[in-house]
C-alpha atoms as a PDB file:
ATOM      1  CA  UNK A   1       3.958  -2.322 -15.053  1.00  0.00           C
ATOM      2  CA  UNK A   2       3.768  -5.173 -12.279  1.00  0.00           C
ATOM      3  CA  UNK A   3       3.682  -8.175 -13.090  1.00  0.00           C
ATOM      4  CA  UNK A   4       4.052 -11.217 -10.853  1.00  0.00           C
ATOM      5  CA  UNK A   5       3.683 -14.635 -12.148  1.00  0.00           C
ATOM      6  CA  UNK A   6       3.408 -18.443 -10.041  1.00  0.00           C
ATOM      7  CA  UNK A   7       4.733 -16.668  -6.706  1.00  0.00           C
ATOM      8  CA  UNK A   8       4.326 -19.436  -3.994  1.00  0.00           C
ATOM      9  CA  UNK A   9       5.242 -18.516  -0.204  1.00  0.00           C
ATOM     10  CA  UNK A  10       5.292 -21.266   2.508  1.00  0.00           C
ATOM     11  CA  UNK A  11       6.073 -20.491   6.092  1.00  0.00           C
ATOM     12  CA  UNK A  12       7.421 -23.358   8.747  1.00  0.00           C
ATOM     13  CA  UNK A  13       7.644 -25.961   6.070  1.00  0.00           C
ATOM     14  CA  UNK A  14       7.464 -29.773   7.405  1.00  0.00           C
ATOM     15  CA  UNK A  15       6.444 -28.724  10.940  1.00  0.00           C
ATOM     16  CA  UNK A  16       3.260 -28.940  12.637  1.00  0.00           C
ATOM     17  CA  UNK A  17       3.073 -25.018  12.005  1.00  0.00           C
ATOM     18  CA  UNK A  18       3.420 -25.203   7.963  1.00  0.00           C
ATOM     19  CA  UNK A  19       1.214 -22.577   6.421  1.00  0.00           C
ATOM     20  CA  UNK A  20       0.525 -22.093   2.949  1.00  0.00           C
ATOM     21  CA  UNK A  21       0.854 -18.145   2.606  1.00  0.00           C
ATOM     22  CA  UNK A  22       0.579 -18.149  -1.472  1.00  0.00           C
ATOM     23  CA  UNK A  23      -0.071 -20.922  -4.456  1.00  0.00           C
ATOM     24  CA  UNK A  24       1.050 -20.118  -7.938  1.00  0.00           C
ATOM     25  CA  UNK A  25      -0.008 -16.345  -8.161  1.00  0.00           C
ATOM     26  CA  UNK A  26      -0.377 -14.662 -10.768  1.00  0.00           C
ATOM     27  CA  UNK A  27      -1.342 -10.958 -11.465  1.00  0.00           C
ATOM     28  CA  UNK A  28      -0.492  -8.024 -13.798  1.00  0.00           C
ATOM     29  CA  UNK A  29      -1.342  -4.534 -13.211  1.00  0.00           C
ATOM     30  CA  UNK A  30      -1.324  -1.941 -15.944  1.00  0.00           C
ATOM     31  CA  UNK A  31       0.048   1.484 -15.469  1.00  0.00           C
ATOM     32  CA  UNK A  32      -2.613   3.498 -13.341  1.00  0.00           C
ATOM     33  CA  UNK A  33      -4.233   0.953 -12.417  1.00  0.00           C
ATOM     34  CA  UNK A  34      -5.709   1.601  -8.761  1.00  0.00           C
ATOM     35  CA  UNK A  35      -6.617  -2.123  -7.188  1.00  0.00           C
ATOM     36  CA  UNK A  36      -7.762  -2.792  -3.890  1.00  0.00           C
ATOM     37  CA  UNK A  37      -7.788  -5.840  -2.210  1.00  0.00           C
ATOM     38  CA  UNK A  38     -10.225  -7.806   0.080  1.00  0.00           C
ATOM     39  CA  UNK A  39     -10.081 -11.254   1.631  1.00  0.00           C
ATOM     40  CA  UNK A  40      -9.890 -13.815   5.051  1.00  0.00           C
ATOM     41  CA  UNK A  41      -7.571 -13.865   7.761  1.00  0.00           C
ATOM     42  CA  UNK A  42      -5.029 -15.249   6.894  1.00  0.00           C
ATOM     43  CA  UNK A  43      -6.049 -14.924   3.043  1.00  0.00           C
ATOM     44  CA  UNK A  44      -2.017 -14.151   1.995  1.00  0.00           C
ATOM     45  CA  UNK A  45      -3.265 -10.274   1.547  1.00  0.00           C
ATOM     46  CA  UNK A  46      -0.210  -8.548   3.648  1.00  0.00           C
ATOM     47  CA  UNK A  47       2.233 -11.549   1.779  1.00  0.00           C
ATOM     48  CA  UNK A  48       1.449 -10.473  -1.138  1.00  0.00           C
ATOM     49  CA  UNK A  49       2.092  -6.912  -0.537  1.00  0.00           C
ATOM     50  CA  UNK A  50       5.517  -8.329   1.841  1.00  0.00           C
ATOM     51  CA  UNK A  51       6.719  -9.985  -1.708  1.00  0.00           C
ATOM     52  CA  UNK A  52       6.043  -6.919  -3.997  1.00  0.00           C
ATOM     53  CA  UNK A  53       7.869  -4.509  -1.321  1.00  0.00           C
ATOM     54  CA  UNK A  54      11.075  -7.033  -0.566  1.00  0.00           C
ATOM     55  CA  UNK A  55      10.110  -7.719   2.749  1.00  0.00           C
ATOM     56  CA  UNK A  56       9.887 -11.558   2.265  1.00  0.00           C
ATOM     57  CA  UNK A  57      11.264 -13.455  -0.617  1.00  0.00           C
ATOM     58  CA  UNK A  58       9.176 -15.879  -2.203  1.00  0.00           C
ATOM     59  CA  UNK A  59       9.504 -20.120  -2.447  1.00  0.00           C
ATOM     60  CA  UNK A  60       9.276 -19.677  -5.866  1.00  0.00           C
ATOM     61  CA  UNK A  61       7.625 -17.348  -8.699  1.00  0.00           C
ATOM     62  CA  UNK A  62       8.831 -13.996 -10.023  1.00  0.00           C
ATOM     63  CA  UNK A  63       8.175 -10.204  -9.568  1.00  0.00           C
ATOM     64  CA  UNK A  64       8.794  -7.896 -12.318  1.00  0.00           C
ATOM     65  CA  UNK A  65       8.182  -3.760 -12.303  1.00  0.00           C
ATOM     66  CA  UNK A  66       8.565  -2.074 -15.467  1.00  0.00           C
ATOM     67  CA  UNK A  67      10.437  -5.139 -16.996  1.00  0.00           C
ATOM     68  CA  UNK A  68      12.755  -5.361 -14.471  1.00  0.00           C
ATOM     69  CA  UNK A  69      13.410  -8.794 -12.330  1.00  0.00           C
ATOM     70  CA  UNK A  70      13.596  -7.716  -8.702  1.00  0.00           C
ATOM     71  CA  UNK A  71      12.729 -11.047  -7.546  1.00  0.00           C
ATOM     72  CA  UNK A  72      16.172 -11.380  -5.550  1.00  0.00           C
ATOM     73  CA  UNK A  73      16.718  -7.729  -4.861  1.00  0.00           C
ATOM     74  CA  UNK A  74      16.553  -6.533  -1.283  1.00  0.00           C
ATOM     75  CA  UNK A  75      13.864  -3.988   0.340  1.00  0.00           C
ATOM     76  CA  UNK A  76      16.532  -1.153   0.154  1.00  0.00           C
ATOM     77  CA  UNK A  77      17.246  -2.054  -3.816  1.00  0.00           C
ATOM     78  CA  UNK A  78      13.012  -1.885  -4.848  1.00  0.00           C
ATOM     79  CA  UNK A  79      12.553   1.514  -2.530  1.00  0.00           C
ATOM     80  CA  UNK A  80      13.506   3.364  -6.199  1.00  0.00           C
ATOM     81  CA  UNK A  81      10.385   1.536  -7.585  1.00  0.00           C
ATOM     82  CA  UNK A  82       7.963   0.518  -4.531  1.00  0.00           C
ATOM     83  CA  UNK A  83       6.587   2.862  -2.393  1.00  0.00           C
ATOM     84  CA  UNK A  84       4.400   2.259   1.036  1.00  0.00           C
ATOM     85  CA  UNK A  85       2.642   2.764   3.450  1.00  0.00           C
ATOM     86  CA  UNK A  86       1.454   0.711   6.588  1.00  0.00           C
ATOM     87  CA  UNK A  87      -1.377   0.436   9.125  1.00  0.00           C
ATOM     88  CA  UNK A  88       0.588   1.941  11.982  1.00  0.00           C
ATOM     89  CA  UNK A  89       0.824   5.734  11.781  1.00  0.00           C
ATOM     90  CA  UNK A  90       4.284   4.665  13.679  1.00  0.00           C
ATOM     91  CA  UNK A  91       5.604   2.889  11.051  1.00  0.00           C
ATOM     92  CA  UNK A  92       7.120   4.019   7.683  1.00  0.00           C
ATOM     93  CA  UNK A  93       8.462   7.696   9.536  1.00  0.00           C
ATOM     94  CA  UNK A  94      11.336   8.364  12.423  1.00  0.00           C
ATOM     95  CA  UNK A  95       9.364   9.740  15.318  1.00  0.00           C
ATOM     96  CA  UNK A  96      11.895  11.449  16.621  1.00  0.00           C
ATOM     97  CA  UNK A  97      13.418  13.263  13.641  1.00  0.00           C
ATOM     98  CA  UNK A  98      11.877  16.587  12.698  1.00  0.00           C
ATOM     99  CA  UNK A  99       8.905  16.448   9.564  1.00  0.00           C
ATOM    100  CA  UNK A 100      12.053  18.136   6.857  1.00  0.00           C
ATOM    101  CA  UNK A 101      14.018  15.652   8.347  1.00  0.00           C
ATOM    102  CA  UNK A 102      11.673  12.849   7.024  1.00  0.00           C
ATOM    103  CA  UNK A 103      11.028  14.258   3.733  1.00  0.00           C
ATOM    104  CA  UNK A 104      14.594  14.562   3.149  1.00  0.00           C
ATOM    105  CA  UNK A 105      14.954  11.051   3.845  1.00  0.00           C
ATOM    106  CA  UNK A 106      12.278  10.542   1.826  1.00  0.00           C
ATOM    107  CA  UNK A 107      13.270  12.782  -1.081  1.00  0.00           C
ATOM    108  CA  UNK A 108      17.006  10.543  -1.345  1.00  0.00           C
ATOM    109  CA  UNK A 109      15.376   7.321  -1.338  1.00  0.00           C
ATOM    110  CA  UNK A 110      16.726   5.060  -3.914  1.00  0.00           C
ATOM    111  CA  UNK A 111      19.542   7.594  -4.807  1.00  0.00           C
ATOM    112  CA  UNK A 112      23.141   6.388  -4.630  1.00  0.00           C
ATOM    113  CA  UNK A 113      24.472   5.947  -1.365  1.00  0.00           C
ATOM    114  CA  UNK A 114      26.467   9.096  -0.202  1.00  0.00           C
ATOM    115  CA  UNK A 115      24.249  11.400  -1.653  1.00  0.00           C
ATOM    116  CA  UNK A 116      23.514  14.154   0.618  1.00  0.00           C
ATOM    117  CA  UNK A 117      20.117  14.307   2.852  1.00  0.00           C
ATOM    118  CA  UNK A 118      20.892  17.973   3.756  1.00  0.00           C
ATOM    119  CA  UNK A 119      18.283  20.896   3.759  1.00  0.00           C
ATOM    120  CA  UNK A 120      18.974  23.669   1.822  1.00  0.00           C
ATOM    121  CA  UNK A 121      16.388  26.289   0.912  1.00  0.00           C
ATOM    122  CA  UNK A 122      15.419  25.116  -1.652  1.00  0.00           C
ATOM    123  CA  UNK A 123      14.624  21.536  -0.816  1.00  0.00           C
ATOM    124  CA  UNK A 124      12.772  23.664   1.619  1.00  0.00           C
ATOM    125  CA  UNK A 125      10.661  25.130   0.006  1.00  0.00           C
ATOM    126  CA  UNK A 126      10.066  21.933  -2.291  1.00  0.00           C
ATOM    127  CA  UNK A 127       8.808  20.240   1.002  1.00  0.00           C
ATOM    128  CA  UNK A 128       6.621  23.207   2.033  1.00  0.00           C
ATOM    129  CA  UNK A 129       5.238  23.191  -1.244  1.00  0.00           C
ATOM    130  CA  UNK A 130       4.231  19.276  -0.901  1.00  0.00           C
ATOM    131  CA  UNK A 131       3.221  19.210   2.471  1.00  0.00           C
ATOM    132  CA  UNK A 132       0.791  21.846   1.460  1.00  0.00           C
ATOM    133  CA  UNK A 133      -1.081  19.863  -0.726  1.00  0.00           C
ATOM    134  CA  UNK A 134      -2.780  18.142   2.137  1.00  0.00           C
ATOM    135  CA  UNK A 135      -4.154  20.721   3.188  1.00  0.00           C
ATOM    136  CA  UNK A 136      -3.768  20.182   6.831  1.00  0.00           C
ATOM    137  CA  UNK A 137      -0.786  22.981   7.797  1.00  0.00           C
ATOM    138  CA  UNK A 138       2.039  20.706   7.719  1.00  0.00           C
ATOM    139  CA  UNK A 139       4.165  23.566   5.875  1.00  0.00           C
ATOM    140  CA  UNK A 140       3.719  25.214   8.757  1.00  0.00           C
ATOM    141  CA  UNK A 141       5.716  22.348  10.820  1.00  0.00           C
ATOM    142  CA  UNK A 142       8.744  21.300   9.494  1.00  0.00           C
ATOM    143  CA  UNK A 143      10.721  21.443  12.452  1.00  0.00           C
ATOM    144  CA  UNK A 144       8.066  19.559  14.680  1.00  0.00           C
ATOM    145  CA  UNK A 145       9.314  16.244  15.610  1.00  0.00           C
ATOM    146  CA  UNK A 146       7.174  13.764  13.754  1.00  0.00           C
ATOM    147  CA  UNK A 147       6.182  12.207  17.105  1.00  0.00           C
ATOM    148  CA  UNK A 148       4.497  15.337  18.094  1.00  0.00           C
ATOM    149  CA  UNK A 149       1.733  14.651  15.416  1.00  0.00           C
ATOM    150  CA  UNK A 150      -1.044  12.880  15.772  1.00  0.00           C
ATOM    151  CA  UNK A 151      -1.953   9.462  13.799  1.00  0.00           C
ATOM    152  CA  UNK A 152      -3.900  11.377  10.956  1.00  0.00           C
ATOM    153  CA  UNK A 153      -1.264  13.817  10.080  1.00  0.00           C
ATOM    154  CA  UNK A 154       1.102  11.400  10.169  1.00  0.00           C
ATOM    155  CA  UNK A 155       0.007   8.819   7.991  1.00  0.00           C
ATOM    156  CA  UNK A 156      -1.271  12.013   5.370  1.00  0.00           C
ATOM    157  CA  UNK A 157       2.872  12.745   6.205  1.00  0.00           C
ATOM    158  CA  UNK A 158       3.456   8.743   5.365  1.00  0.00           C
ATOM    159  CA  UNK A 159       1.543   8.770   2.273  1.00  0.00           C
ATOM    160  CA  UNK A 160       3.618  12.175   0.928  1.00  0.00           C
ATOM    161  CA  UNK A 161       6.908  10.587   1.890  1.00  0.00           C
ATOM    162  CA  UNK A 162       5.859   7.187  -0.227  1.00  0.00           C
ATOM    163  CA  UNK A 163       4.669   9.116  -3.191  1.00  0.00           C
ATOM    164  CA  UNK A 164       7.380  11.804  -2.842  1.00  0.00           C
ATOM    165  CA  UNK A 165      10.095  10.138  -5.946  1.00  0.00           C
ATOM    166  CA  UNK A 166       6.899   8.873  -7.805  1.00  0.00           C
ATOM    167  CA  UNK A 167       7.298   5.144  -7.455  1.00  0.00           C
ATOM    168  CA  UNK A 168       6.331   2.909  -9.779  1.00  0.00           C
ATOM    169  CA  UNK A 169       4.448   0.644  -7.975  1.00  0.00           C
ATOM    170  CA  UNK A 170       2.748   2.147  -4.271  1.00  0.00           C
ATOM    171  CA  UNK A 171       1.069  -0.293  -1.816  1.00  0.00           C
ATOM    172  CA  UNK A 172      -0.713   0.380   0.534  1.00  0.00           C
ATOM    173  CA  UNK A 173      -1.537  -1.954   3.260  1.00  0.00           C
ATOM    174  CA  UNK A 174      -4.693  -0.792   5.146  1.00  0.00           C
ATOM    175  CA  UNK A 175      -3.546   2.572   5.652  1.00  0.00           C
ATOM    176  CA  UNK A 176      -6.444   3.806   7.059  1.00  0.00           C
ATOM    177  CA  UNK A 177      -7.794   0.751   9.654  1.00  0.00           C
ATOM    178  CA  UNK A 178      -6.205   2.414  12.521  1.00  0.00           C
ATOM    179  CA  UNK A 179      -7.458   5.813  11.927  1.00  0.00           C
ATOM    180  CA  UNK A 180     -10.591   7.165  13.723  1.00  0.00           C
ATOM    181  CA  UNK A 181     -13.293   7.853  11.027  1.00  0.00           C
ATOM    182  CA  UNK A 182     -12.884  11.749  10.406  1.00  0.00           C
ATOM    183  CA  UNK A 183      -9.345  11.192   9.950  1.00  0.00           C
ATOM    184  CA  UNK A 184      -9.669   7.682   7.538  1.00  0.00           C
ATOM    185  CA  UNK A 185     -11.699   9.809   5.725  1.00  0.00           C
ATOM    186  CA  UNK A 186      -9.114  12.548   5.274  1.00  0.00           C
ATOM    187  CA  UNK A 187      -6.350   9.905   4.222  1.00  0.00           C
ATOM    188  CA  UNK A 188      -8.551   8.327   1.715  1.00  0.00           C
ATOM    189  CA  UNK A 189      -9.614  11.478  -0.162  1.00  0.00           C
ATOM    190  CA  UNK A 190      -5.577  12.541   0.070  1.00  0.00           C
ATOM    191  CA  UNK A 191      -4.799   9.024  -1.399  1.00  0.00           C
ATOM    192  CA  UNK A 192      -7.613   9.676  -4.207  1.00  0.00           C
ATOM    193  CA  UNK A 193      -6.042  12.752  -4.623  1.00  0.00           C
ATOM    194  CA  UNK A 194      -2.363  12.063  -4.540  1.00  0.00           C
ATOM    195  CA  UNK A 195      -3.076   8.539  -6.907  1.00  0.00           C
ATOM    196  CA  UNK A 196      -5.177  10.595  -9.432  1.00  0.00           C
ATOM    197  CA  UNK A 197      -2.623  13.109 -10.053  1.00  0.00           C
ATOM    198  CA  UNK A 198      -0.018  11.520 -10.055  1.00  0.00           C
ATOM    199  CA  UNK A 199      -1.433   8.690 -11.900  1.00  0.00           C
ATOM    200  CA  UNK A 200       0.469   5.992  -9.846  1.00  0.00           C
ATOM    201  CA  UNK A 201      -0.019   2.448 -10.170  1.00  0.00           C
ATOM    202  CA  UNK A 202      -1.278   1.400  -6.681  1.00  0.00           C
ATOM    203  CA  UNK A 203      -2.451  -1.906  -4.654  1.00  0.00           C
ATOM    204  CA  UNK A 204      -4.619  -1.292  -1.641  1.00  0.00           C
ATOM    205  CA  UNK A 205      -5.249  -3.542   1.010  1.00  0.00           C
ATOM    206  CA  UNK A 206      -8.559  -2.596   2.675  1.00  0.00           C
ATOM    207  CA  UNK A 207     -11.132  -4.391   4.731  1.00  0.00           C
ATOM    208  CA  UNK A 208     -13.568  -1.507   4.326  1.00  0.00           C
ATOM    209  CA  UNK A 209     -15.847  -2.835   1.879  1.00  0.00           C
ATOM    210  CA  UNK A 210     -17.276   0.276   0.623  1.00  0.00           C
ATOM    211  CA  UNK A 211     -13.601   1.399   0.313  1.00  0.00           C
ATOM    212  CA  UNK A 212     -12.847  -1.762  -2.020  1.00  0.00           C
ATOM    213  CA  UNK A 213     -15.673  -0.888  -3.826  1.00  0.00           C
ATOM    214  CA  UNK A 214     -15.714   2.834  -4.540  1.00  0.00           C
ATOM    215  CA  UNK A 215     -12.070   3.415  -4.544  1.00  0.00           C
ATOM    216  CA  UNK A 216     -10.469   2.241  -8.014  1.00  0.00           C
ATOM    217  CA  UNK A 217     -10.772   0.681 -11.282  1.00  0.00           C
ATOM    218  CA  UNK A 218     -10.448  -2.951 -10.384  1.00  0.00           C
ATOM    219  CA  UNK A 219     -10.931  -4.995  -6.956  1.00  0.00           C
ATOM    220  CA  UNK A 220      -9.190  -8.359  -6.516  1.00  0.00           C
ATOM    221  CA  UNK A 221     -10.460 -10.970  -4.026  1.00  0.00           C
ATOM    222  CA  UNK A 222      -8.347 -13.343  -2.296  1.00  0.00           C
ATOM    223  CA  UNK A 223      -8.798 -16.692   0.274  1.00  0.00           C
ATOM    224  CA  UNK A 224      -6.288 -19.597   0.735  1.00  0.00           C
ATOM    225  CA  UNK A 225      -3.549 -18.212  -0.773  1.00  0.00           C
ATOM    226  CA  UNK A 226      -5.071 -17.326  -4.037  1.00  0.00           C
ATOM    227  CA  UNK A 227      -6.708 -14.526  -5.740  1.00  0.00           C
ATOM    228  CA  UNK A 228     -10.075 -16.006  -6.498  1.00  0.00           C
ATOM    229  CA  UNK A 229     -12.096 -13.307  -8.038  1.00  0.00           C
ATOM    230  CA  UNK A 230     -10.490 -10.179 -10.045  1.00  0.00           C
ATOM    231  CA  UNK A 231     -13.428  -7.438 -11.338  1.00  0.00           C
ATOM    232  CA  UNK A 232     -12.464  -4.543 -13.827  1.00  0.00           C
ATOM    233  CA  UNK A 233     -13.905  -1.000 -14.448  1.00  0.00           C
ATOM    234  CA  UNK A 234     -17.886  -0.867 -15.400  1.00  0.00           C
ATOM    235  CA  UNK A 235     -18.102  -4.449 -13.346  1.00  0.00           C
ATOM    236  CA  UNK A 236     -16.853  -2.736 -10.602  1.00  0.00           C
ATOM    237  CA  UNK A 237     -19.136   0.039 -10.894  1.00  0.00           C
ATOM    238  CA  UNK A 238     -21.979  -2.570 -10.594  1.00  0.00           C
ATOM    239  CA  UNK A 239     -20.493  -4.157  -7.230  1.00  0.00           C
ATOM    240  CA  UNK A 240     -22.476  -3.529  -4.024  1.00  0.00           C
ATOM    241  CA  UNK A 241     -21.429  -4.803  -0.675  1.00  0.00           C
ATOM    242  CA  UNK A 242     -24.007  -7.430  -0.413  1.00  0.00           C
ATOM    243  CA  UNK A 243     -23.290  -8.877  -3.689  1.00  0.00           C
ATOM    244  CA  UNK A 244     -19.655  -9.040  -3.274  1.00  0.00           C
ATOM    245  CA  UNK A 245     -20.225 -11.079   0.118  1.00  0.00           C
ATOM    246  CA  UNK A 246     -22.273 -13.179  -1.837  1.00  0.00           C
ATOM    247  CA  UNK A 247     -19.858 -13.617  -4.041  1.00  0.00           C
ATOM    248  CA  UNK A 248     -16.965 -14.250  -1.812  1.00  0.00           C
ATOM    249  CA  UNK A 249     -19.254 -16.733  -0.359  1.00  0.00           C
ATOM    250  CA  UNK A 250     -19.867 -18.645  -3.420  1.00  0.00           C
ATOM    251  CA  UNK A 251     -16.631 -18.610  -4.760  1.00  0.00           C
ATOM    252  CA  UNK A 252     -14.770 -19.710  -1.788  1.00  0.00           C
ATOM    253  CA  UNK A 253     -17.381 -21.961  -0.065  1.00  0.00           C
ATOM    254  CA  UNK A 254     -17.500 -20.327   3.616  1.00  0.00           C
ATOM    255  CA  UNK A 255     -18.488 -16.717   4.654  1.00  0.00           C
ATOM    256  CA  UNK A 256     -15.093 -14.085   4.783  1.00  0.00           C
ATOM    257  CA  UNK A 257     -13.842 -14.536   7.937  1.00  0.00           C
ATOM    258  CA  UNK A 258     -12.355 -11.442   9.473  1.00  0.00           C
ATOM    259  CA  UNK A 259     -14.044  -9.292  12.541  1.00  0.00           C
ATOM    260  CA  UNK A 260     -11.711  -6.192  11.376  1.00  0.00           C
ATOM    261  CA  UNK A 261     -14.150  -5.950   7.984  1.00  0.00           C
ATOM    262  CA  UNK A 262     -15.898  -2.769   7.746  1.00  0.00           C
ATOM    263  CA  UNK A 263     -19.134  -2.564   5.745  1.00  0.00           C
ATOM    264  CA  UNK A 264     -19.433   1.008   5.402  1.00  0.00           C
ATOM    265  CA  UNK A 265     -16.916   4.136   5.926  1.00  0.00           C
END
């Protein structure tokens, strides 16, 4: 389903600023896979996800959904394949367009240019019928500006408008840090929800470690650029939050370095 192979990223090259971001990744995720990821400051967690979405373009390396090359396509090209969403509720909707307005956006991505966005009934009641799966009377709004709502609804709106075209591949890059803890909660159990049923292939950034842990089938570590620890299914199941410190710590020779890591929801 994805597959990326050597993908190296390098930013300010030959100046007193050069970072290494990535060196020679590889990973390949099956279809329905669920992965979340954990790692360092600075670990190449949100490149990773930048590289998969079109965002940046790697040094060198490949990225391939569903057989297809889309190393050199643009953001706009993948959005038939890639869905997201990001840490700000602000990001990834247009505030000051109206929820239908969204969806419909939404609902055309990766269609042909000059196919119509409009609202008919129809599409309508399509949306209502979506936005009611959340459970949180959305339906009820689709006229309310999207700026109206408050971060909770709309990164539940967010998630719906990612998953809306059933992407092949949806990241999402710690979708839920911003969130107060009622309403992280309420995203996470929509994301279970949405991911199970629709039995998408998804990579989630997280620095909740009981998130990394309990959500998934497989949890991939990364520090320096590389992923340095990758644990499938019944391993998983074993994992506890100590232990995968521990682990972290072994592995990569210093303790993970990040005061945004959450031990427990």
């Amino acid at each position: 389903m994805l597959q990326i192979t050597q993908l190296s990223k390098l930013f300010h090259p030959g100046s007193v600023d050069e970072k290494i971001a990535l060196i020679n990744v590889n990973l390949q995720l099956k279809p329905g896979d669920f992965v979340t990821v954990i790692g360092s400051n600075g670990a190449g967690k949100s490149t990773l996800m930048n590289m998969i979405s079109g965002t940046l373009k790697p040094d060198s390396g490949t990225v391939h959904i569903d057989g297809n090359d889309i190393t050199d396509l643009s953001e706009h090209k993948r959005s038939r394949w890639v869905g997201r969403v990001f840490q700000d509720p602000m990001a990834g909707t247009a505030p000051h367009m109206t929820i239908e307005e969204n969806l419909a956006m939404a609902y055309s991505r990766g269609k042909r240019r000059g196919l119509s966005i409009g609202i008919n009934s129809g599409r309508r009641e399509l949306f209502k019928e979506q936005l009611r799966k959340l459970g949180i009377g959305l339906e009820n709004r689709l006229r309310a500006k999207v700026g109206t709502l408050s971060g909770g609804e709309r990164q539940a709106l967010s998630l719906l408008m990612a998953t809306f075209t059933e992407p092949q591949i949806l990241l999402l890059d710690e979708h839920t840090a911003a969130l107060d803890p009622a309403r992280a909660e309420l995203v996470t159990q929509l994301t279970q929800n949405i991911v199970s049923e629709l039995k998408l292939t998804t990579l989630m950034v997280t620095h909740n470690m009981e998130q990394a842990i309990r959500l998934g089938n497989r949890l991939i570590m990364m520090d320096g650029g590389r992923i340095i620890l990758d644990i499938h299914e019944q391993e998983k199941q074993q994992l506890t939050i100590e232990g995968l410190l521990g682990e972290f710590e072994q592995i990569s020779g210093h303790k993970l370095s990040d005061d945004r890591v959450v031990l427990s929801s």
